[in-house]
Protein backbone atom coordinates (compact mmCIF):
# COMPACT_ATOMS: atom_id res chain seq x y z
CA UNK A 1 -29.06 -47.88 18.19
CA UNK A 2 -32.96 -47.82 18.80
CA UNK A 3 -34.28 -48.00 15.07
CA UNK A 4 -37.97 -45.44 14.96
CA UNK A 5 -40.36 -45.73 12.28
CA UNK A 6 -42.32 -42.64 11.09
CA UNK A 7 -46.19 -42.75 11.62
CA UNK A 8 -48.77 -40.69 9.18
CA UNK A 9 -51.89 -41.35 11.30
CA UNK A 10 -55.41 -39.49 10.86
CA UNK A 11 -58.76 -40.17 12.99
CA UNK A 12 -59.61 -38.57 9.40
CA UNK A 13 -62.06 -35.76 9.98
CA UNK A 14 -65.94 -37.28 10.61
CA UNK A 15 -66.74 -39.07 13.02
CA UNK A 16 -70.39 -40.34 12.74
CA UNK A 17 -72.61 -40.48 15.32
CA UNK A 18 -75.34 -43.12 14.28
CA UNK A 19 -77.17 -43.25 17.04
CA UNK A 20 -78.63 -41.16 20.03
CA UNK A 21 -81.54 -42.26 21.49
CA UNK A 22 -83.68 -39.96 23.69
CA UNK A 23 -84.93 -41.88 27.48
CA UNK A 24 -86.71 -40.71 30.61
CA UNK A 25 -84.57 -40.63 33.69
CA UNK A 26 -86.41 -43.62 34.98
CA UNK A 27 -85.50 -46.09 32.25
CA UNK A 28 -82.42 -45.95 29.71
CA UNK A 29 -83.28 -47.72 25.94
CA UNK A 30 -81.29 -50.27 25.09
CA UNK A 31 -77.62 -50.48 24.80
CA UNK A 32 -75.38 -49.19 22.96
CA UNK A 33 -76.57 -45.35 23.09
CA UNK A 34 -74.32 -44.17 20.63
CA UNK A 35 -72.32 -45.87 18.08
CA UNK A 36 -69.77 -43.79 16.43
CA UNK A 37 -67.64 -44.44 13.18
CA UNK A 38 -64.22 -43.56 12.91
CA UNK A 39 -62.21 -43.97 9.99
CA UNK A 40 -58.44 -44.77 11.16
CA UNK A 41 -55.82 -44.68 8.55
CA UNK A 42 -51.91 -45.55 10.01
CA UNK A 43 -48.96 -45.71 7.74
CA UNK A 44 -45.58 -46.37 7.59
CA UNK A 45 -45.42 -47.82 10.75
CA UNK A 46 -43.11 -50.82 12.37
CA UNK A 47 -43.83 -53.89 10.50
CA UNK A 48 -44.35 -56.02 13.32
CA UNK A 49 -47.34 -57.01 15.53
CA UNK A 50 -49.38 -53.50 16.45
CA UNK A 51 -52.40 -52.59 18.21
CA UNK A 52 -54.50 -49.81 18.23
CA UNK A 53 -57.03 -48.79 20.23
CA UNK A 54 -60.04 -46.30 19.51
CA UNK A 55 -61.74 -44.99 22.73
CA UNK A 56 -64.73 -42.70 22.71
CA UNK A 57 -66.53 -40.43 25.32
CA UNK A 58 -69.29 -38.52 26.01
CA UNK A 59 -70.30 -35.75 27.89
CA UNK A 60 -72.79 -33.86 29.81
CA UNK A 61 -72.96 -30.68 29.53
CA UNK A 62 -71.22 -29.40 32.69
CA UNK A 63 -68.05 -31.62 30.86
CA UNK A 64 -68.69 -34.63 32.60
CA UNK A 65 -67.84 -37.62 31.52
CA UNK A 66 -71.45 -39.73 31.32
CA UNK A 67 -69.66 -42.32 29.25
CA UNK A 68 -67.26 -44.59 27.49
CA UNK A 69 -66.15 -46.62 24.75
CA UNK A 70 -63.29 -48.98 23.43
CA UNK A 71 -63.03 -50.93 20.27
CA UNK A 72 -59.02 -52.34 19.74
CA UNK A 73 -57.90 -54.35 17.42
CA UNK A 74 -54.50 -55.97 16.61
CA UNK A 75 -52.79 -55.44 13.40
CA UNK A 76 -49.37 -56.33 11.33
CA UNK A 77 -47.71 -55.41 8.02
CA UNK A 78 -47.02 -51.41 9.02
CA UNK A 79 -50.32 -49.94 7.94
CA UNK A 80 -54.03 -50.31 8.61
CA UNK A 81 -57.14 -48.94 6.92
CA UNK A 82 -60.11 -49.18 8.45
CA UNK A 83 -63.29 -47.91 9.61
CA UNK A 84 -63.83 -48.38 13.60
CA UNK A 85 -66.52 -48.42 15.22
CA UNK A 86 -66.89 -47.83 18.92
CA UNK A 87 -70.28 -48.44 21.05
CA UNK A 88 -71.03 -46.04 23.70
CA UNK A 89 -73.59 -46.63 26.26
CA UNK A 90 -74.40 -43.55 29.24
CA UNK A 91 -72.99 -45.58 32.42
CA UNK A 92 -70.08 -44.84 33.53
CA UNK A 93 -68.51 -45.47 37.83
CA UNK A 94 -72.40 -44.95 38.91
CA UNK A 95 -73.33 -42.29 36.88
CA UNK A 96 -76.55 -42.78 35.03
CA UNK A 97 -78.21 -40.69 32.72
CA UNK A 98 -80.31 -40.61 30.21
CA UNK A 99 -78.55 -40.18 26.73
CA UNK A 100 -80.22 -36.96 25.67
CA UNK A 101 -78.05 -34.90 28.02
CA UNK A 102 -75.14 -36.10 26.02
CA UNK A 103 -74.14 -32.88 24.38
CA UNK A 104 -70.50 -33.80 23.49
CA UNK A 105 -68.26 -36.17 22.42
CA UNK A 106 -64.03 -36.80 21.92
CA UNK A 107 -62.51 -39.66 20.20
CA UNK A 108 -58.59 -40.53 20.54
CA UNK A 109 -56.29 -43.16 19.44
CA UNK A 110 -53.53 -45.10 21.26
CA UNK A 111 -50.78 -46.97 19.63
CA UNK A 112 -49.14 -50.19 21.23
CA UNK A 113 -46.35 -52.42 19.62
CA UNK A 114 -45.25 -55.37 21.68
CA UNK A 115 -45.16 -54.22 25.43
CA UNK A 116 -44.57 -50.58 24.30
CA UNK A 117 -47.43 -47.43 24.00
CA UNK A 118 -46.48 -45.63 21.24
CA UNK A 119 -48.80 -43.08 21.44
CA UNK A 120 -50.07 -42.28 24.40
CA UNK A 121 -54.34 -41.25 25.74
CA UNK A 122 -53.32 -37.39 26.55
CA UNK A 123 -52.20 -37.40 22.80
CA UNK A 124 -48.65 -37.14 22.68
CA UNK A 125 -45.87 -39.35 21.13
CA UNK A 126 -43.40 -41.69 22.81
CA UNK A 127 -40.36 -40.27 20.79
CA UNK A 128 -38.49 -42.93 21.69
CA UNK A 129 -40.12 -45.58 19.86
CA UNK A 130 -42.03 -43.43 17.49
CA UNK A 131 -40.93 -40.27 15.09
CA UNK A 132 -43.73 -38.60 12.93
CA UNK A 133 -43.45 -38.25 9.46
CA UNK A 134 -42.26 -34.70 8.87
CA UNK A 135 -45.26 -32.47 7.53
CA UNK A 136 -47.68 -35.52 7.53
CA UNK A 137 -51.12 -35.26 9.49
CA UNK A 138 -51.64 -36.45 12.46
CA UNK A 139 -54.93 -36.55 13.95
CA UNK A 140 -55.05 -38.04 16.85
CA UNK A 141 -57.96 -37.09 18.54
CA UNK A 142 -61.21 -35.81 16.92
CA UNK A 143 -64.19 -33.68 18.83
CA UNK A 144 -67.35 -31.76 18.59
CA UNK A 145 -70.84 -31.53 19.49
CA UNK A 146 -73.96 -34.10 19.73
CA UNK A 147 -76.79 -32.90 17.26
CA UNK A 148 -80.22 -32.84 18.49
């Protein structure tokens, strides 16, 4: 019998954006372009070796991906609370542009233990090895808009 731990997870609310420099199409600033903060908070989980991974995007305004970001980290013990931050600079398979047409951003957090995701990129659950806490919040993704 497979045993499942319940997970109370939250990408809780904020995410900051620090940092969004404008450039000229000829020449990008330096990197990173954007740095955003992400407070992580995972409970109740397996106690044995995790790792989680935080990956950020931006995005143009016709809702294409200009660029991306990963910041993982391995952890132990069941829980983790943390603040993660993730550096995001505007290249991403050729596509250059200058950070001020970012006019969006996503956030979203993957779970691993051992060789196993746990919780998957599109946001859903591997039920198998992971049950959520009944009536807990679970936040795995967070969204919204680039201020100007």
């Amino acid at each position: 019998m497979k045993m499942t731990r319940k997970l109370t997870a939250a990408l809780l609310g904020a995410v900051l954006m620090v940092s969004a420099t404008a450039a000229s199409a000829q020449r990008l600033p330096p990197e990173p372009h954007f740095a955003f903060t992400v407070p992580l908070r995972l409970v109740n989980l397996p106690p044995g070796d995790l790792t989680y991974r935080v990956v950020c995007m931006v995005y143009d305004a016709g809702g294409d991906q200009m660029a991306r970001g990963i910041k993982q980290a391995d952890f132990s013990g069941g829980a983790v609370d943390t603040e993660v931050v993730v550096n995001v600079s505007v290249r991403v398979d050729g596509y250059i542009a200058p950070p001020s047409e970012a006019t969006s951003y996503e956030c979203l957090l993957v779970l691993f233990a051992g060789g196993s995701q746990l919780l998957y990129e599109d946001h859903t659950v591997n039920p198998v090895n992971l049950a959520l806490s009944f009536g807990a919040p679970f936040i795995p993704v967070v969204s919204g808009s680039i201020p100007r």
